[in-house]
C-alpha atoms as a PDB file:
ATOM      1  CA  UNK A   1      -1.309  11.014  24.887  1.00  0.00           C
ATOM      2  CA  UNK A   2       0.201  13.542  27.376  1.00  0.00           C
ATOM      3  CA  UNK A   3       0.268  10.314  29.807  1.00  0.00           C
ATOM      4  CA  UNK A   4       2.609   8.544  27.408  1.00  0.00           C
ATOM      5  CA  UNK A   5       5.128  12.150  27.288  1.00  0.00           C
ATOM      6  CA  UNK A   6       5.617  11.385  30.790  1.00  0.00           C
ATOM      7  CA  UNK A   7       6.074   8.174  30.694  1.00  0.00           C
ATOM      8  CA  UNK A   8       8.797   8.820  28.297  1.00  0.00           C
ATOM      9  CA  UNK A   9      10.442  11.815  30.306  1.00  0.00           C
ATOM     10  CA  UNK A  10      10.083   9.077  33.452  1.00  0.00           C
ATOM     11  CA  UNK A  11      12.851   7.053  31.228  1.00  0.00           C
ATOM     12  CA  UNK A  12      10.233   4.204  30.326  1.00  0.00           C
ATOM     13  CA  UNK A  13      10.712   2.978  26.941  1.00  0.00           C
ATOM     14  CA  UNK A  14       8.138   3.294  24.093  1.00  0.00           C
ATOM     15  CA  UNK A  15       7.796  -0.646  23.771  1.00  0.00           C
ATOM     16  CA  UNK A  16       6.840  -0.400  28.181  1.00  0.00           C
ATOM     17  CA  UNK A  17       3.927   2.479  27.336  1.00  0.00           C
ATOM     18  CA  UNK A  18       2.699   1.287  24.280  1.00  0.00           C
ATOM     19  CA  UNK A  19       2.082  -2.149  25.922  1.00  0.00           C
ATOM     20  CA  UNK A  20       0.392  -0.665  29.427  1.00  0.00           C
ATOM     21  CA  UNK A  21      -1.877   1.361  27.092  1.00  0.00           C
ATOM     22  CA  UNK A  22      -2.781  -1.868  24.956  1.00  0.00           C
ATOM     23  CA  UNK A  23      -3.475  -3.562  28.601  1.00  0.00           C
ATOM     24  CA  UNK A  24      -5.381  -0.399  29.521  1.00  0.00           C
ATOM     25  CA  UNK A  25      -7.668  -0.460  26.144  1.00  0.00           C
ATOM     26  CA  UNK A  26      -8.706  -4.164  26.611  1.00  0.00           C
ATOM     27  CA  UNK A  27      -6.830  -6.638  24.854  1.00  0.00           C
ATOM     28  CA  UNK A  28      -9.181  -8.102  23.212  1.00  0.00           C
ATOM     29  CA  UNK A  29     -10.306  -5.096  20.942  1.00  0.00           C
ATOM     30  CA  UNK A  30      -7.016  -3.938  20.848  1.00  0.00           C
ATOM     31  CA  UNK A  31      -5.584  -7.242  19.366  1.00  0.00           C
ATOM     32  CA  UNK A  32      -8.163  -6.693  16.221  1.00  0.00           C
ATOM     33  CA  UNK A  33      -7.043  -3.442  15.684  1.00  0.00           C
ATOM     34  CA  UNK A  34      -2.958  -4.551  15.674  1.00  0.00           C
ATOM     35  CA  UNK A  35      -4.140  -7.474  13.683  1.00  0.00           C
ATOM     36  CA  UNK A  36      -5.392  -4.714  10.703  1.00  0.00           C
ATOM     37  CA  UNK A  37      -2.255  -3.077  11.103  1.00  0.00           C
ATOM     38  CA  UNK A  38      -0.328  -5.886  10.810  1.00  0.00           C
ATOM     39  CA  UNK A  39      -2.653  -7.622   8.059  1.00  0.00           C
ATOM     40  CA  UNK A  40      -2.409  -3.770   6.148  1.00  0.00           C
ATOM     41  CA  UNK A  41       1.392  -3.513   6.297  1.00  0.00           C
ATOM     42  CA  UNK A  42       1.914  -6.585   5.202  1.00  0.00           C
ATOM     43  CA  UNK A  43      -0.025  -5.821   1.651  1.00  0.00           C
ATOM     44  CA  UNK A  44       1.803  -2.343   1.774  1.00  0.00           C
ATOM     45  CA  UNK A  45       5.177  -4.283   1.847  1.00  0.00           C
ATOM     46  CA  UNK A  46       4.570  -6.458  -0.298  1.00  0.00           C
ATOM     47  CA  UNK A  47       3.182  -3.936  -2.929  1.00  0.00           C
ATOM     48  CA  UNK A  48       6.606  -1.288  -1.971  1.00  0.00           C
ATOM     49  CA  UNK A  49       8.658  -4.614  -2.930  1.00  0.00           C
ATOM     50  CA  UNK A  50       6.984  -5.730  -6.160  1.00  0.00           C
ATOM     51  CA  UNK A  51       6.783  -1.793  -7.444  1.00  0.00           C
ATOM     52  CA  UNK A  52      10.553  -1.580  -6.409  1.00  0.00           C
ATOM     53  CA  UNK A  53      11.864  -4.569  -8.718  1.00  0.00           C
ATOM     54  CA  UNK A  54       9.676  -3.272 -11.548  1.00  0.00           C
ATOM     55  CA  UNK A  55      11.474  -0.452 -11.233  1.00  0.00           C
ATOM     56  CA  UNK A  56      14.271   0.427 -14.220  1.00  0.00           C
ATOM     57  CA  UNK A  57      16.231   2.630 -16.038  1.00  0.00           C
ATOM     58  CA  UNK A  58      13.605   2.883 -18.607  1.00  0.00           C
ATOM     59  CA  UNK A  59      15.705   5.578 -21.092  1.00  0.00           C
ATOM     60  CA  UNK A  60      18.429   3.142 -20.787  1.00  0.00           C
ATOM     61  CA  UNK A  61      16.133  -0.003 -21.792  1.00  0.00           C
ATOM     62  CA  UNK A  62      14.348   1.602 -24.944  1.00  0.00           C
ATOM     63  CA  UNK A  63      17.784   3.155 -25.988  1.00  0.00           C
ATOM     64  CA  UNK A  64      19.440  -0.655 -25.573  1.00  0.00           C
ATOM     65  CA  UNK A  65      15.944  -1.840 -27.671  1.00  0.00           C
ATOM     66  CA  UNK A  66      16.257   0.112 -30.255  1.00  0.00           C
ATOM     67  CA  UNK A  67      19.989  -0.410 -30.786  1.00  0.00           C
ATOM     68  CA  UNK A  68      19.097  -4.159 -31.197  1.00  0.00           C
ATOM     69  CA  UNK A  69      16.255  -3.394 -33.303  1.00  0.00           C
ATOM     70  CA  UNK A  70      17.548  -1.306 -35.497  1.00  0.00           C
ATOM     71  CA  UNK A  71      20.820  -3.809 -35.582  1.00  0.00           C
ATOM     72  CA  UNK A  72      18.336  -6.088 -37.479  1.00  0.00           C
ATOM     73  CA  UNK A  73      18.571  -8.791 -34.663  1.00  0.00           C
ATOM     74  CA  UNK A  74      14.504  -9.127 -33.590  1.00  0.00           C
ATOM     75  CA  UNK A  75      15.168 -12.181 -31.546  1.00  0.00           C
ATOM     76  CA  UNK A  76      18.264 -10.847 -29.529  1.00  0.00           C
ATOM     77  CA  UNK A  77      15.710  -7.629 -29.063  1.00  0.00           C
ATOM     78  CA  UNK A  78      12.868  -9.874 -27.790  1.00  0.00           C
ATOM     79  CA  UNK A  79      14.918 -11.650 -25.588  1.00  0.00           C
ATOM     80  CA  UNK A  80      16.471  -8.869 -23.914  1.00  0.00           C
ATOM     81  CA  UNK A  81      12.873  -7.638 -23.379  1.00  0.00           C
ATOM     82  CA  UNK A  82      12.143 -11.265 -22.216  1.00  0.00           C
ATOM     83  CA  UNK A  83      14.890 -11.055 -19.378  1.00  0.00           C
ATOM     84  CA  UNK A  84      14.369  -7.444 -17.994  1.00  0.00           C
ATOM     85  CA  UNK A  85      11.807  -7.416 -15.396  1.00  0.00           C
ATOM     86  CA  UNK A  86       8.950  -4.863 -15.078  1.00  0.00           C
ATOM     87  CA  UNK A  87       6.139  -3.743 -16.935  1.00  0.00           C
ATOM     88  CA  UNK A  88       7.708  -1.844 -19.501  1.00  0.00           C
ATOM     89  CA  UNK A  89       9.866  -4.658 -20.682  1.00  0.00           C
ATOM     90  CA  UNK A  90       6.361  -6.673 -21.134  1.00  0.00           C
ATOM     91  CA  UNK A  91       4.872  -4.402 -22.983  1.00  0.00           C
ATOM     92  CA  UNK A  92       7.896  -3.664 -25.470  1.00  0.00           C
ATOM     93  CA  UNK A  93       8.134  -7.450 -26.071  1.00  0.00           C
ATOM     94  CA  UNK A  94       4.220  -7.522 -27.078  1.00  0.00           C
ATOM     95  CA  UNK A  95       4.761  -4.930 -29.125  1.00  0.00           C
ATOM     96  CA  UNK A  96       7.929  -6.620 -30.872  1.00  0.00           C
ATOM     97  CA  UNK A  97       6.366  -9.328 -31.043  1.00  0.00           C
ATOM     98  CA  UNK A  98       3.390  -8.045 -33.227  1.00  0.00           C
ATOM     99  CA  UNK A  99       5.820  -5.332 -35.259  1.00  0.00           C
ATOM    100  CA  UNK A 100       4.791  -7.275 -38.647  1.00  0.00           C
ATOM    101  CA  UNK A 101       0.599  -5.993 -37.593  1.00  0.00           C
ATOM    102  CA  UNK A 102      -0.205  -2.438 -38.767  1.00  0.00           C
ATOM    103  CA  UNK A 103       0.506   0.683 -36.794  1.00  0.00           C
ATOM    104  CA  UNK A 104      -2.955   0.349 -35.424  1.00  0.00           C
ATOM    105  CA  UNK A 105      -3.106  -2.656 -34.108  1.00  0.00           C
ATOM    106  CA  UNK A 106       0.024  -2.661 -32.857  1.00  0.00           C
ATOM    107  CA  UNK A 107      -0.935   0.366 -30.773  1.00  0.00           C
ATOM    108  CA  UNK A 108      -3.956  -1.214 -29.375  1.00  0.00           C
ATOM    109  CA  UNK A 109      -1.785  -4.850 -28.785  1.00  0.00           C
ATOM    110  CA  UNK A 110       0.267  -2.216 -26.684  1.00  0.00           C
ATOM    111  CA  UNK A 111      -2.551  -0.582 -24.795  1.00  0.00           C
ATOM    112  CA  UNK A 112      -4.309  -3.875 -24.206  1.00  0.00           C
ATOM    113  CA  UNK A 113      -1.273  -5.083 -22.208  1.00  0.00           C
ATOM    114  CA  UNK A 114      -0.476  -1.972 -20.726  1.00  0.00           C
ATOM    115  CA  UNK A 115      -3.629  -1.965 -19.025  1.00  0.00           C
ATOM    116  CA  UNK A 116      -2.941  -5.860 -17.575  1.00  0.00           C
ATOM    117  CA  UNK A 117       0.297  -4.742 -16.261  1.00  0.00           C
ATOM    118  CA  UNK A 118      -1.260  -1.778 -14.632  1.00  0.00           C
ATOM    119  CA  UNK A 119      -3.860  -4.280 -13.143  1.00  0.00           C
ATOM    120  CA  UNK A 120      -0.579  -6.147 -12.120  1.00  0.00           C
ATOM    121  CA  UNK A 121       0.897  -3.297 -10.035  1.00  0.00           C
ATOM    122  CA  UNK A 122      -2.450  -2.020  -8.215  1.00  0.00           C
ATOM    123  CA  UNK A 123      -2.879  -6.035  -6.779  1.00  0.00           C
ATOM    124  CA  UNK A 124      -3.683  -5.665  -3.860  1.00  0.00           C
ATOM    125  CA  UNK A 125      -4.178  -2.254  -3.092  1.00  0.00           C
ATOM    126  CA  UNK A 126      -8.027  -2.464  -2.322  1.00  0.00           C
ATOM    127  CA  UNK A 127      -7.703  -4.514   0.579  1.00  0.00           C
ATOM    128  CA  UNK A 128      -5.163  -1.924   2.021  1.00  0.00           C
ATOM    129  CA  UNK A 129      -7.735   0.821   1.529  1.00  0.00           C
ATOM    130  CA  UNK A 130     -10.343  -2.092   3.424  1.00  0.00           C
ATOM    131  CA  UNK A 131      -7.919  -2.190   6.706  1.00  0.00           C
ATOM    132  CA  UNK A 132      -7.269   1.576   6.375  1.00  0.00           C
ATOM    133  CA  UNK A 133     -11.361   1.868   7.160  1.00  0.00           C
ATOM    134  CA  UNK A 134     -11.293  -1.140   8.826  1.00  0.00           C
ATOM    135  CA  UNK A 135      -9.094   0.117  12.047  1.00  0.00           C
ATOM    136  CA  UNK A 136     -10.190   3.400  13.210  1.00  0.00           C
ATOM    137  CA  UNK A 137     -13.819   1.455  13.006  1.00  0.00           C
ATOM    138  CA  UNK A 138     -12.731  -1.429  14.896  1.00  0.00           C
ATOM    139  CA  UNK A 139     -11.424   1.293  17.050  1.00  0.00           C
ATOM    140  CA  UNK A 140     -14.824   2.905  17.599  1.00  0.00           C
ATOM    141  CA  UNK A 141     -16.492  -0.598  17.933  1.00  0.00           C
ATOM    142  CA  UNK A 142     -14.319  -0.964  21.168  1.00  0.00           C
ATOM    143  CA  UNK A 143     -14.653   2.488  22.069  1.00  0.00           C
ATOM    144  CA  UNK A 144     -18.843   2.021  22.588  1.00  0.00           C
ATOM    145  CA  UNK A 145     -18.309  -1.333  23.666  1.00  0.00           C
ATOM    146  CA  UNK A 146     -16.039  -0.323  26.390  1.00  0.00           C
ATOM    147  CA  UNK A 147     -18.790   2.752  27.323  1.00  0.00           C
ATOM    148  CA  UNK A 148     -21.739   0.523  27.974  1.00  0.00           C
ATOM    149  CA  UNK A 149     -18.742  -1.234  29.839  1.00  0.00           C
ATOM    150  CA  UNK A 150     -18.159   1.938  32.013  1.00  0.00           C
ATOM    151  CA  UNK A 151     -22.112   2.441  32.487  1.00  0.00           C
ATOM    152  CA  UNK A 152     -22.355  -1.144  33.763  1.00  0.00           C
ATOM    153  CA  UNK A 153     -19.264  -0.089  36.251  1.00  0.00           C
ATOM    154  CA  UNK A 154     -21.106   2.965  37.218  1.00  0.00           C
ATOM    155  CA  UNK A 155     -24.578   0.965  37.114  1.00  0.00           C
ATOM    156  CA  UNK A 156     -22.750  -1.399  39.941  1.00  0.00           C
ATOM    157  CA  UNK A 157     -21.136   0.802  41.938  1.00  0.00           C
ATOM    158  CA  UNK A 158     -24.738   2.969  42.358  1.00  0.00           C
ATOM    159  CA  UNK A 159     -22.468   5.864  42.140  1.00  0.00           C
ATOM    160  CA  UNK A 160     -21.367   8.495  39.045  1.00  0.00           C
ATOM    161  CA  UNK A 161     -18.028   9.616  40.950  1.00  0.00           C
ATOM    162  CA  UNK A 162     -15.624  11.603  38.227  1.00  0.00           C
ATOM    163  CA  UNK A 163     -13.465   8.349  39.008  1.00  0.00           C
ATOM    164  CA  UNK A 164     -15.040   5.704  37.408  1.00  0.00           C
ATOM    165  CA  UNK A 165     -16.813   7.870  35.035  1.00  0.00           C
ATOM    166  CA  UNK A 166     -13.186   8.990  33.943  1.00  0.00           C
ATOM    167  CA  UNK A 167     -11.286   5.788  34.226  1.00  0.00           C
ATOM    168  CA  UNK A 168     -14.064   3.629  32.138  1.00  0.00           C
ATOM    169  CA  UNK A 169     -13.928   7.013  29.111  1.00  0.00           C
ATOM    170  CA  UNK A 170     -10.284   6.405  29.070  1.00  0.00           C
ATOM    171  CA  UNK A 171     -10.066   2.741  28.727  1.00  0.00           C
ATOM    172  CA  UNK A 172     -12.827   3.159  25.991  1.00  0.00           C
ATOM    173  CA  UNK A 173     -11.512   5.826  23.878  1.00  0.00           C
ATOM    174  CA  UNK A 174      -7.781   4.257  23.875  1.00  0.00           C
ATOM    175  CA  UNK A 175      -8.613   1.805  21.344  1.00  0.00           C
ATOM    176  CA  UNK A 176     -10.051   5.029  19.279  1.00  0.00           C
ATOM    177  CA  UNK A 177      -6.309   6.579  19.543  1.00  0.00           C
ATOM    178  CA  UNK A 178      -4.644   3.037  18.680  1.00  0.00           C
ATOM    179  CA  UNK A 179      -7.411   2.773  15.895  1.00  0.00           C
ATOM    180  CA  UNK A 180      -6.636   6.354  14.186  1.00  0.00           C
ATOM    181  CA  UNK A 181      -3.520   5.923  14.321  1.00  0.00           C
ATOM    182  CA  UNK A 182      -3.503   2.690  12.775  1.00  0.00           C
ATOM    183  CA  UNK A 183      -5.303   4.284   9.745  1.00  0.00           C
ATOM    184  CA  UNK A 184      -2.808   7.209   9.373  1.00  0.00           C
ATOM    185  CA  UNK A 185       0.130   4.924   9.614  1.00  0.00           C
ATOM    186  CA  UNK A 186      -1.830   2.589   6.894  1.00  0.00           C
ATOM    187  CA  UNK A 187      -2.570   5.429   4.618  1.00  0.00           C
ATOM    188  CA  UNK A 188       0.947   7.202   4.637  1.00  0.00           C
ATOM    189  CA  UNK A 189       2.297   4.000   3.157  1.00  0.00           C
ATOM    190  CA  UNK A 190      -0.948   3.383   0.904  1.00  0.00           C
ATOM    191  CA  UNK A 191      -0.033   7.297  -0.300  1.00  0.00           C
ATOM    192  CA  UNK A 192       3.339   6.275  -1.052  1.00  0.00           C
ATOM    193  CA  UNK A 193       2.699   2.760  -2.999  1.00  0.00           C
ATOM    194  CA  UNK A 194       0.190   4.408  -5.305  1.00  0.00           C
ATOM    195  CA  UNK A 195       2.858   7.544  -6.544  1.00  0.00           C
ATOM    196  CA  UNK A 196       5.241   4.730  -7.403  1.00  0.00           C
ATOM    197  CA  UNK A 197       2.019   3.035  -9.551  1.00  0.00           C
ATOM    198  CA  UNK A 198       1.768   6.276 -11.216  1.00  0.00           C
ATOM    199  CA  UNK A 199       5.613   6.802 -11.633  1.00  0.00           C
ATOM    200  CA  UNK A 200       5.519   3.343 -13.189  1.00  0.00           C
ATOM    201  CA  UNK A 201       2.652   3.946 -15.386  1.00  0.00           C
ATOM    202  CA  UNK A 202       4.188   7.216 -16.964  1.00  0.00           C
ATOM    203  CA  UNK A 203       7.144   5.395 -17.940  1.00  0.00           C
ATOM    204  CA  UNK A 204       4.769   2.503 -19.040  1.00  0.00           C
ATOM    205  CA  UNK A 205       3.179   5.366 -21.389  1.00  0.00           C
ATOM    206  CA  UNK A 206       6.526   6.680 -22.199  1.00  0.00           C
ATOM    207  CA  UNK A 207       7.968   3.104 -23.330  1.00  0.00           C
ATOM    208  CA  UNK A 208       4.810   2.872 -25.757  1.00  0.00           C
ATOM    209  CA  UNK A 209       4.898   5.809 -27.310  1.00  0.00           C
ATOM    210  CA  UNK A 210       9.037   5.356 -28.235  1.00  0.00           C
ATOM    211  CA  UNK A 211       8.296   1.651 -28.706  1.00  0.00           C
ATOM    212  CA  UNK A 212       5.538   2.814 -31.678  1.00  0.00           C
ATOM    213  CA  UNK A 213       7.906   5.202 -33.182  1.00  0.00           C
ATOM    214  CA  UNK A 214      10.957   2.692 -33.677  1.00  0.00           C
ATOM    215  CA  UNK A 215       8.702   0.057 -35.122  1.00  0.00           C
ATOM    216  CA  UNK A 216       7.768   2.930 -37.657  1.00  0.00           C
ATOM    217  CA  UNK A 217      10.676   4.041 -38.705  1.00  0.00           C
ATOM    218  CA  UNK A 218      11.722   0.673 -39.792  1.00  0.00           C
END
């Protein structure tokens, strides 16, 4: 790390260090570590995406549903449910549609699609966690691979000078860096995805409840 800070105060850019030290940790393990990364952010985007346009103003929606409800127009209430995206719009419009069934039932209708939506919005989110462990171990694969690389060096040369000892550690324990770092970068966005599941799922909970107490009061 303190190699890259000079390489920076020399004026080299980060794209320049970043790829000597990918060249200095051996391609080949490093390209399965960027390949997790990659492979990992591209669940975590599309996850951030999906949770972003299920996103709404859900205050605004249940006081717009129950104004339509309560108008005695069912069908113009259903369809408005029908065309507003998210979860919380499918689980109103499951609930409308069963508002002739008994409190009961209609609660458990409710819960019963609450929990497929919430199975909708954590898609995906186990292989994330696989390529957060996957790349700090793929990191420490090439890490021991590259020591009994430096051993063989040292083995060949008939000689344990600091030099090789020193240059065949660093090679090796670069793809360890690139590996945790990998993880951390992985997890900060894996952190992120699953507060907007839970901000989704407390309005989810939120919706139901309101939902159940403007079907009783008709």
């Amino acid at each position: 790390m303190k190699t890259i800070f000079i390489s920076l105060l020399a004026d080299e850019s980060m794209h320049q260090v970043l790829k000597a030290k990918f060249i200095e940790g051996n391609p080949l393990f490093m390209s399965f570590v960027a390949i997790a990364l990659i492979i990992g952010l591209t669940f975590c985007i599309e996850r951030i995406i999906y949770l972003a346009l299920a996103d709404i103003n859900t205050k605004k929606f249940l006081s717009k549903l129950e104004e339509l409800y309560k108008g005695g127009d069912k069908e113009a209430a259903l369809d408005f449910c029908r065309n507003t995206r998210g979860p919380v719009a499918s689980i109103c419009f499951q609930g409308l549609l069963h508002s002739e069934d008994t409190a009961d039932d209609i609660e458990r209708t409710i819960t019963s699609y609450a929990d497929l939506e919430l199975a909708k919005l954590e898609k995906g989110c186990s292989w994330i966690t696989l390529f957060i462990a996957i790349a700090p171990s793929l990191g420490f694969l090439g890490t021991v691979i590259g020591m009994v690389m430096a051993f063989d060096d040292i083995e060949m040369a008939g000689d344990i000078s600091p030099t090789i000892v020193a240059g065949g550690m660093k090679v090796a324990l670069i793809t360890t860096i690139f590996g945790i770092i990998s993880a951390v970068v992985l997890q900060i966005f894996y952190n992120y995805i699953l507060s907007r599941i839970e901000h989704l799922t407390s309005q989810m909970e939120q919706a139901a409840i309101e939902l159940i107490e403007i079907l009783r009061k008709q």
